[in-house]
C-alpha atoms as a PDB file:
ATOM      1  CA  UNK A   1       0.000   0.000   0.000  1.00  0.00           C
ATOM      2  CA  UNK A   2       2.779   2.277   0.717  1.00  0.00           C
ATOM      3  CA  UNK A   3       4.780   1.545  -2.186  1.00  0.00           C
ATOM      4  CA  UNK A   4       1.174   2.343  -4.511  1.00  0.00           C
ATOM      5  CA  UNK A   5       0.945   5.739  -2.690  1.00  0.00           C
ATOM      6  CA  UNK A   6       4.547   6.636  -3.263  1.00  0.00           C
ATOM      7  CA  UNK A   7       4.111   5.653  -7.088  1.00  0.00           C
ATOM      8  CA  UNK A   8       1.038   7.878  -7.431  1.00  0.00           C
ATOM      9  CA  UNK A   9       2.866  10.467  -5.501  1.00  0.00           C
ATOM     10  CA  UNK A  10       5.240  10.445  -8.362  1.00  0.00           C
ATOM     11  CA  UNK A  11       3.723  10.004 -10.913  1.00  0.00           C
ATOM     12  CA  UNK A  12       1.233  13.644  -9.761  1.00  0.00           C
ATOM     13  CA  UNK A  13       4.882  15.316  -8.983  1.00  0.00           C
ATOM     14  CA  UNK A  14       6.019  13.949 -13.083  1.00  0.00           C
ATOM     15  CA  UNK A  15       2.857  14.822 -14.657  1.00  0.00           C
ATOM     16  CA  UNK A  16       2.457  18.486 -13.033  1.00  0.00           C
ATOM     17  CA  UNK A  17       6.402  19.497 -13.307  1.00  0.00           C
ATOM     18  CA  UNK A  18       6.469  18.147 -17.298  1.00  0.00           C
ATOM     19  CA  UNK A  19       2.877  19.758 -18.056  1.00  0.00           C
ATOM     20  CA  UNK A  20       3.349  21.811 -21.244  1.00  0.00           C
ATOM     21  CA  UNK A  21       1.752  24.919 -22.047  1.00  0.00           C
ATOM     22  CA  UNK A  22       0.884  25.957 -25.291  1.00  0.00           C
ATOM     23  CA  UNK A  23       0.410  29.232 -26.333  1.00  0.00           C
ATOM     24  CA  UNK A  24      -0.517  30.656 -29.611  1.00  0.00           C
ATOM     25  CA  UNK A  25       0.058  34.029 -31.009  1.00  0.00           C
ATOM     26  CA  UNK A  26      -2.917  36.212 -30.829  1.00  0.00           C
ATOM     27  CA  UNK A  27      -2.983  37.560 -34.301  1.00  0.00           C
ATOM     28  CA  UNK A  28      -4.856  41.023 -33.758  1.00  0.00           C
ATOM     29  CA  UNK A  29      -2.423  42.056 -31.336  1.00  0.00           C
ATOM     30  CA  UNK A  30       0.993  40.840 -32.968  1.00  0.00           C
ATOM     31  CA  UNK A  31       3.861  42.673 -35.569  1.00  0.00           C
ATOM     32  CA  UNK A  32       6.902  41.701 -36.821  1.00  0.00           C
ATOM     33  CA  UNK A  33       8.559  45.279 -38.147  1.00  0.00           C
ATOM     34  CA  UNK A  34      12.434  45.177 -39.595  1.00  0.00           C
ATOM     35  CA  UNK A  35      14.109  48.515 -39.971  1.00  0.00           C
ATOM     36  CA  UNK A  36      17.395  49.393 -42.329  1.00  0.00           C
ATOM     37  CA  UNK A  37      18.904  52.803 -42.698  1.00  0.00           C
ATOM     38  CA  UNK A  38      18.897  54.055 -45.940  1.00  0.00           C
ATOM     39  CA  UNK A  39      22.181  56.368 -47.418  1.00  0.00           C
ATOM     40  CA  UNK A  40      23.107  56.036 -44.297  1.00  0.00           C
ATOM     41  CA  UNK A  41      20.541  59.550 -43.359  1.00  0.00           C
ATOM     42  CA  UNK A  42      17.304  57.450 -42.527  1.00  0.00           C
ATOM     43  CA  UNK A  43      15.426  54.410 -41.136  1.00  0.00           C
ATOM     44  CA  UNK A  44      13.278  53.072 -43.077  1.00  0.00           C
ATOM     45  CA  UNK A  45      10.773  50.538 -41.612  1.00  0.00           C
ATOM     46  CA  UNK A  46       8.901  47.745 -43.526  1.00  0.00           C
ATOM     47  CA  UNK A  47       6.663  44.928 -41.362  1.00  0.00           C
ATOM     48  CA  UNK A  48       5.347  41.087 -42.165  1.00  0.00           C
ATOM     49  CA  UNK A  49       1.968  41.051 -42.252  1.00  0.00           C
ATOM     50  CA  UNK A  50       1.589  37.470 -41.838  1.00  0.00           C
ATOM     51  CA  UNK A  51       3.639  35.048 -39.787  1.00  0.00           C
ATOM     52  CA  UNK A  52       2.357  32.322 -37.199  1.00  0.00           C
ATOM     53  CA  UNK A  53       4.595  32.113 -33.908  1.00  0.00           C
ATOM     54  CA  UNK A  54       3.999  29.818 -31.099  1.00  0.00           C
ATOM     55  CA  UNK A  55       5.348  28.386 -28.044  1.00  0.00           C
ATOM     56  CA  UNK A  56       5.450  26.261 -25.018  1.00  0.00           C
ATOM     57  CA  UNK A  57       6.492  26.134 -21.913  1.00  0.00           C
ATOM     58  CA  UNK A  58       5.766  24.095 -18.236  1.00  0.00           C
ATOM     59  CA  UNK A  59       7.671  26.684 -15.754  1.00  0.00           C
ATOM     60  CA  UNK A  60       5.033  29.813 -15.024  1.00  0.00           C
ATOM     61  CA  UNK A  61       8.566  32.192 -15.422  1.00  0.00           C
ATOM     62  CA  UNK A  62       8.742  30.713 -19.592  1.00  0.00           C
ATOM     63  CA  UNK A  63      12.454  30.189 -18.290  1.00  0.00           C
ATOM     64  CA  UNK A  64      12.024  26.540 -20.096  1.00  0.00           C
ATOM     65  CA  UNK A  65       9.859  28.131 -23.190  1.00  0.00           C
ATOM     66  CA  UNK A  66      10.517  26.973 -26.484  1.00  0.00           C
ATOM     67  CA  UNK A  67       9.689  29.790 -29.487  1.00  0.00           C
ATOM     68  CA  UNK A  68       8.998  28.926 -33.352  1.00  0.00           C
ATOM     69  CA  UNK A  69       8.166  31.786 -35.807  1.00  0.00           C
ATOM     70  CA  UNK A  70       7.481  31.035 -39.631  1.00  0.00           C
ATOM     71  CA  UNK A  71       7.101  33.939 -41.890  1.00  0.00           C
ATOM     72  CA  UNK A  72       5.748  34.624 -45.117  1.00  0.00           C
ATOM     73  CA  UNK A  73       8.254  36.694 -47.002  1.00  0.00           C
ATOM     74  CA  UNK A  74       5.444  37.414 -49.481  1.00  0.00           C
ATOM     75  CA  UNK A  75       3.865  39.377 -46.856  1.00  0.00           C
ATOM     76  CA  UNK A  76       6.358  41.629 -47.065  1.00  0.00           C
ATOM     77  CA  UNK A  77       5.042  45.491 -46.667  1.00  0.00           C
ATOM     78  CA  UNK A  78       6.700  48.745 -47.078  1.00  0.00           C
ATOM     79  CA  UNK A  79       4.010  50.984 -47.760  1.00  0.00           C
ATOM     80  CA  UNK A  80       5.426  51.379 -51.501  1.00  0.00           C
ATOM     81  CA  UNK A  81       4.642  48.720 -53.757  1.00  0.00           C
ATOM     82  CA  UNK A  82       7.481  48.808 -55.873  1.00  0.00           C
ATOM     83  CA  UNK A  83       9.767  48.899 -53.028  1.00  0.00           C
ATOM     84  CA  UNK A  84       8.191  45.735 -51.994  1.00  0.00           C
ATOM     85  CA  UNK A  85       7.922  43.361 -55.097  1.00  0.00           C
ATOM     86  CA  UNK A  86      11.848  44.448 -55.177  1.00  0.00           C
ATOM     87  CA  UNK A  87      12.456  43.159 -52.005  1.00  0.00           C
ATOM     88  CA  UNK A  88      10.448  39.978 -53.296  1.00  0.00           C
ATOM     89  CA  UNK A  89      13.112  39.289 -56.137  1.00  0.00           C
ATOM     90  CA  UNK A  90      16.192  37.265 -56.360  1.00  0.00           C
ATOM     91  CA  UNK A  91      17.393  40.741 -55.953  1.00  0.00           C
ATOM     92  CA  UNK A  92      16.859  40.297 -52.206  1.00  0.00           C
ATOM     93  CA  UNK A  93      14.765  37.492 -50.495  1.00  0.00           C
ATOM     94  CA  UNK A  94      13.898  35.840 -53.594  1.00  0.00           C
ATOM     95  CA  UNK A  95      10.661  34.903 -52.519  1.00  0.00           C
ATOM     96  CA  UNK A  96       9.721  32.624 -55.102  1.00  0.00           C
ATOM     97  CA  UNK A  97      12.594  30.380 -54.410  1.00  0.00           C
ATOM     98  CA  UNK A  98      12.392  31.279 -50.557  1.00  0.00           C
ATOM     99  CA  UNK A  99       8.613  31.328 -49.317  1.00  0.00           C
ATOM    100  CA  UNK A 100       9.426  31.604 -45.917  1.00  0.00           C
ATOM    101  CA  UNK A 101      11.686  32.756 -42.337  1.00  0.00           C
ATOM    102  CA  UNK A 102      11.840  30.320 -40.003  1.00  0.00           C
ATOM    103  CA  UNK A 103      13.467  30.763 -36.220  1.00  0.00           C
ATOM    104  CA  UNK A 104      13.227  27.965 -34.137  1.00  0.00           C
ATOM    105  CA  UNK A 105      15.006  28.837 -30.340  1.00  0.00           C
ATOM    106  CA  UNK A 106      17.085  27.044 -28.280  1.00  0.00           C
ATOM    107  CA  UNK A 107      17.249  28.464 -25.063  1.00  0.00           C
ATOM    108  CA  UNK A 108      15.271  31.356 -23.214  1.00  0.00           C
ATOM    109  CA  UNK A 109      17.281  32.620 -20.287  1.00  0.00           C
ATOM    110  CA  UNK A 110      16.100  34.885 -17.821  1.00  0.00           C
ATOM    111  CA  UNK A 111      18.880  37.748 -17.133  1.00  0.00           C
ATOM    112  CA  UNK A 112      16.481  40.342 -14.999  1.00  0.00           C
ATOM    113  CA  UNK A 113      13.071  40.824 -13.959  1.00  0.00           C
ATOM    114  CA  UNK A 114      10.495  40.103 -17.099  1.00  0.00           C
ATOM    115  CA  UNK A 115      14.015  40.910 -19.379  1.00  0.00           C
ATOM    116  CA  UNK A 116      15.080  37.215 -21.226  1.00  0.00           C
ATOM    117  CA  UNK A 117      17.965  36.363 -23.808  1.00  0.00           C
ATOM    118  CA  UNK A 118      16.127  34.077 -26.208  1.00  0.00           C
ATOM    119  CA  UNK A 119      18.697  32.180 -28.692  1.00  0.00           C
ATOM    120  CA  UNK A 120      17.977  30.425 -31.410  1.00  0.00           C
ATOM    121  CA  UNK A 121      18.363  29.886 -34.965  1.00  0.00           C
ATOM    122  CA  UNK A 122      17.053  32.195 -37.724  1.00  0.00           C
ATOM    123  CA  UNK A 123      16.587  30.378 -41.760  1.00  0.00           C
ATOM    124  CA  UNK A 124      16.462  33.355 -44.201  1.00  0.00           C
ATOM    125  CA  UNK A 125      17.104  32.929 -47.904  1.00  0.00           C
ATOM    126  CA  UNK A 126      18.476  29.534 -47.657  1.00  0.00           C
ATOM    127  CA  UNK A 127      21.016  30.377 -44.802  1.00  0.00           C
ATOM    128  CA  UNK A 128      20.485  28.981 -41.088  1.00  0.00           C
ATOM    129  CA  UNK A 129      22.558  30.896 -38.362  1.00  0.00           C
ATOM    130  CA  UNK A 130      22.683  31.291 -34.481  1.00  0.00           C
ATOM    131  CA  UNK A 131      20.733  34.568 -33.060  1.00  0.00           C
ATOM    132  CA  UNK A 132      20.156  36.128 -29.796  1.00  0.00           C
ATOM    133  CA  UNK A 133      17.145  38.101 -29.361  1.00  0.00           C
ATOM    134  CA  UNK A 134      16.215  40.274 -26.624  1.00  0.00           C
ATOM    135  CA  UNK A 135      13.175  40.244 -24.960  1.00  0.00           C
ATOM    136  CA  UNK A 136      10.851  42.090 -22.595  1.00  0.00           C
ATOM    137  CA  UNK A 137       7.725  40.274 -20.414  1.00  0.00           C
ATOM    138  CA  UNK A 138       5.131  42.803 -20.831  1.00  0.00           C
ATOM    139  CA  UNK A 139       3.230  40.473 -18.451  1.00  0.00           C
ATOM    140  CA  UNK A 140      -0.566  38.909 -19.036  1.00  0.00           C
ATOM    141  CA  UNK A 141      -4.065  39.978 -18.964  1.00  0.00           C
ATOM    142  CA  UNK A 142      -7.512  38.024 -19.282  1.00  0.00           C
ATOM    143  CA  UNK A 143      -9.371  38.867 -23.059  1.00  0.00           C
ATOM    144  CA  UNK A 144     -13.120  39.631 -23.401  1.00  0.00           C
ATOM    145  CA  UNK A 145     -13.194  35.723 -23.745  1.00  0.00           C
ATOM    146  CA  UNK A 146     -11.820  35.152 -20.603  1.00  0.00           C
ATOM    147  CA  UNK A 147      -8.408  33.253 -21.844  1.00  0.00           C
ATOM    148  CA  UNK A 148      -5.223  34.230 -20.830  1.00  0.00           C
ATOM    149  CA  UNK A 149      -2.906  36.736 -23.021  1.00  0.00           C
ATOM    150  CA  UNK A 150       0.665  37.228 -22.387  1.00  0.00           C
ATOM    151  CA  UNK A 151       2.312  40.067 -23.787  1.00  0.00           C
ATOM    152  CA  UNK A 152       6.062  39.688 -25.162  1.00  0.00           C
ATOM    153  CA  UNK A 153       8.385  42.531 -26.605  1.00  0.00           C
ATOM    154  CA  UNK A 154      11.515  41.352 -28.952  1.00  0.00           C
ATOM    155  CA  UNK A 155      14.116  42.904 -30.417  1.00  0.00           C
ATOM    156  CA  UNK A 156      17.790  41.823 -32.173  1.00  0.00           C
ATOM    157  CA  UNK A 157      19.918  42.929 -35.365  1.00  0.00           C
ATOM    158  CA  UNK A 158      21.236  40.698 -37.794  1.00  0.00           C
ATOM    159  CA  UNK A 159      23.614  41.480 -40.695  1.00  0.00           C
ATOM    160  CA  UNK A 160      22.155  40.875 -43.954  1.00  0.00           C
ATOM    161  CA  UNK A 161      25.506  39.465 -45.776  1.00  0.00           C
ATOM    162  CA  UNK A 162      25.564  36.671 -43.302  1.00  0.00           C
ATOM    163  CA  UNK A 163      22.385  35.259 -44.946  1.00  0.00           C
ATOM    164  CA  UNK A 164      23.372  36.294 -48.598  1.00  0.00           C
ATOM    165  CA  UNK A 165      20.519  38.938 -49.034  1.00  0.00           C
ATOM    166  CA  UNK A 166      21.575  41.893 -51.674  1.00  0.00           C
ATOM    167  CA  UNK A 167      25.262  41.272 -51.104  1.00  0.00           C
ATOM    168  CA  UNK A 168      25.763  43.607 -54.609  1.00  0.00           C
ATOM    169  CA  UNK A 169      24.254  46.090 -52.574  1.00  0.00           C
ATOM    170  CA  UNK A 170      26.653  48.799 -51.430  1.00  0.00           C
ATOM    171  CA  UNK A 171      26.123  49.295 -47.327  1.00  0.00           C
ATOM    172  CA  UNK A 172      25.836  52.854 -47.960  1.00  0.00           C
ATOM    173  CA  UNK A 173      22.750  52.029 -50.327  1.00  0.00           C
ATOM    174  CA  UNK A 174      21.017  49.815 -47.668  1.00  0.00           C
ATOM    175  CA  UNK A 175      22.761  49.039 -44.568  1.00  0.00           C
ATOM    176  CA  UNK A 176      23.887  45.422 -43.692  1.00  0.00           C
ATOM    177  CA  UNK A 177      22.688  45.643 -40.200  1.00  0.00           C
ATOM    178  CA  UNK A 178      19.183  44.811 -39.819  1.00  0.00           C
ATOM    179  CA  UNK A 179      16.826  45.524 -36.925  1.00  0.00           C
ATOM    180  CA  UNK A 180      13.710  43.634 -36.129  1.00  0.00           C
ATOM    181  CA  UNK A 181      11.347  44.364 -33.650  1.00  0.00           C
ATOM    182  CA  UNK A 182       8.417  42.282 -32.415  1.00  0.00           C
ATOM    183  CA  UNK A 183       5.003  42.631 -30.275  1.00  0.00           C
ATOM    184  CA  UNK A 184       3.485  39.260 -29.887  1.00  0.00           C
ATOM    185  CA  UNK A 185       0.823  38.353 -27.505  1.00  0.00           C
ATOM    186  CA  UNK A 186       0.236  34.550 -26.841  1.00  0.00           C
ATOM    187  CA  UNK A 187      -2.770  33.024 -26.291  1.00  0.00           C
ATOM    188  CA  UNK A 188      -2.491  30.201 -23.386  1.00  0.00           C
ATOM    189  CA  UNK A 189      -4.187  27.238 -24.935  1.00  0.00           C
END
């Protein structure tokens, strides 16, 4: 009898310590904005207007989460057309032949109160290579249909040469360093 009640002890303590969350991104309240600095005088800001993230995580700090983000390159928005179905061509992400960025992370460290390190690795035109992002807990809030919404601010560069994007462009045309900014809110599932 003893031994059953220490095996169902166990087996409660396995189950609620390995119990994954999921959480998926609330689309209405989520961007994805990359900025570059043109002739080296201005930022100029484009955003993806459709990507899916998710995650999942059993500690209630996300110190264990685990991140994916795919994005459709296609969705690629400027504000000028032209601009855009440039930025489409083998010219630059060469969308035809490269639908998509994927990250997938590999480790989300807490380093301060709500601030993380999230590393992972980012696949852009063809090219896979190890990023750190950094990101802000903007904490949670209940929706208008009562499920859970965590709020999540991200931010990293990246250099564009490293992933072969425009490298016959002159840095002083378009700069190689890249910033990316996101506002994601997860749903808990």
């Amino acid at each position: 009898m003893k031994k059953l009640a220490i095996l169902s002890l166990l087996v409660v303590l396995a189950t609620s310590t390995f119990a994954q969350k999921k959480y998926t991104q609330d689309k209405y309240h989520s961007k994805l904005i990359f900025g570059v600095t043109h002739l080296k005088i201005s930022d100029v800001e484009g955003k993806f207007k459709s990507f899916d993230a998710t995650a999942t995580a059993s500690k209630a700090d996300f110190t264990d989460a685990q991140v994916s983000l795919k994005v459709d390159v296609n969705s690629i928005d400027t504000d000028i057309e032209y601009r855009d179905k440039h930025l489409k061509s083998p010219d630059f992400f060469d969308a035809e032949k490269f639908p998509t960025i994927d990250f997938k992370s590999s480790s989300f460290k807490k380093v301060a109160p709500k601030k993380y390190k999230m590393a992972g690795t980012l696949t852009m035109h063809g090219v896979s290579k190890p990023i750190v992002f950094d990101v802000v807990y903007n904490g949670s809030a209940q929706t208008m249909d009562k499920k859970t919404n965590h709020g999540f601010a991200v931010t990293g560069k990246l250099n564009r040469l490293d992933f072969g994007i425009a490298p016959s462009m002159a840095n002083a045309m378009v700069s190689n360093e890249i910033t990316l900014k996101a506002n994601i809110e997860f749903t808990e599932e």
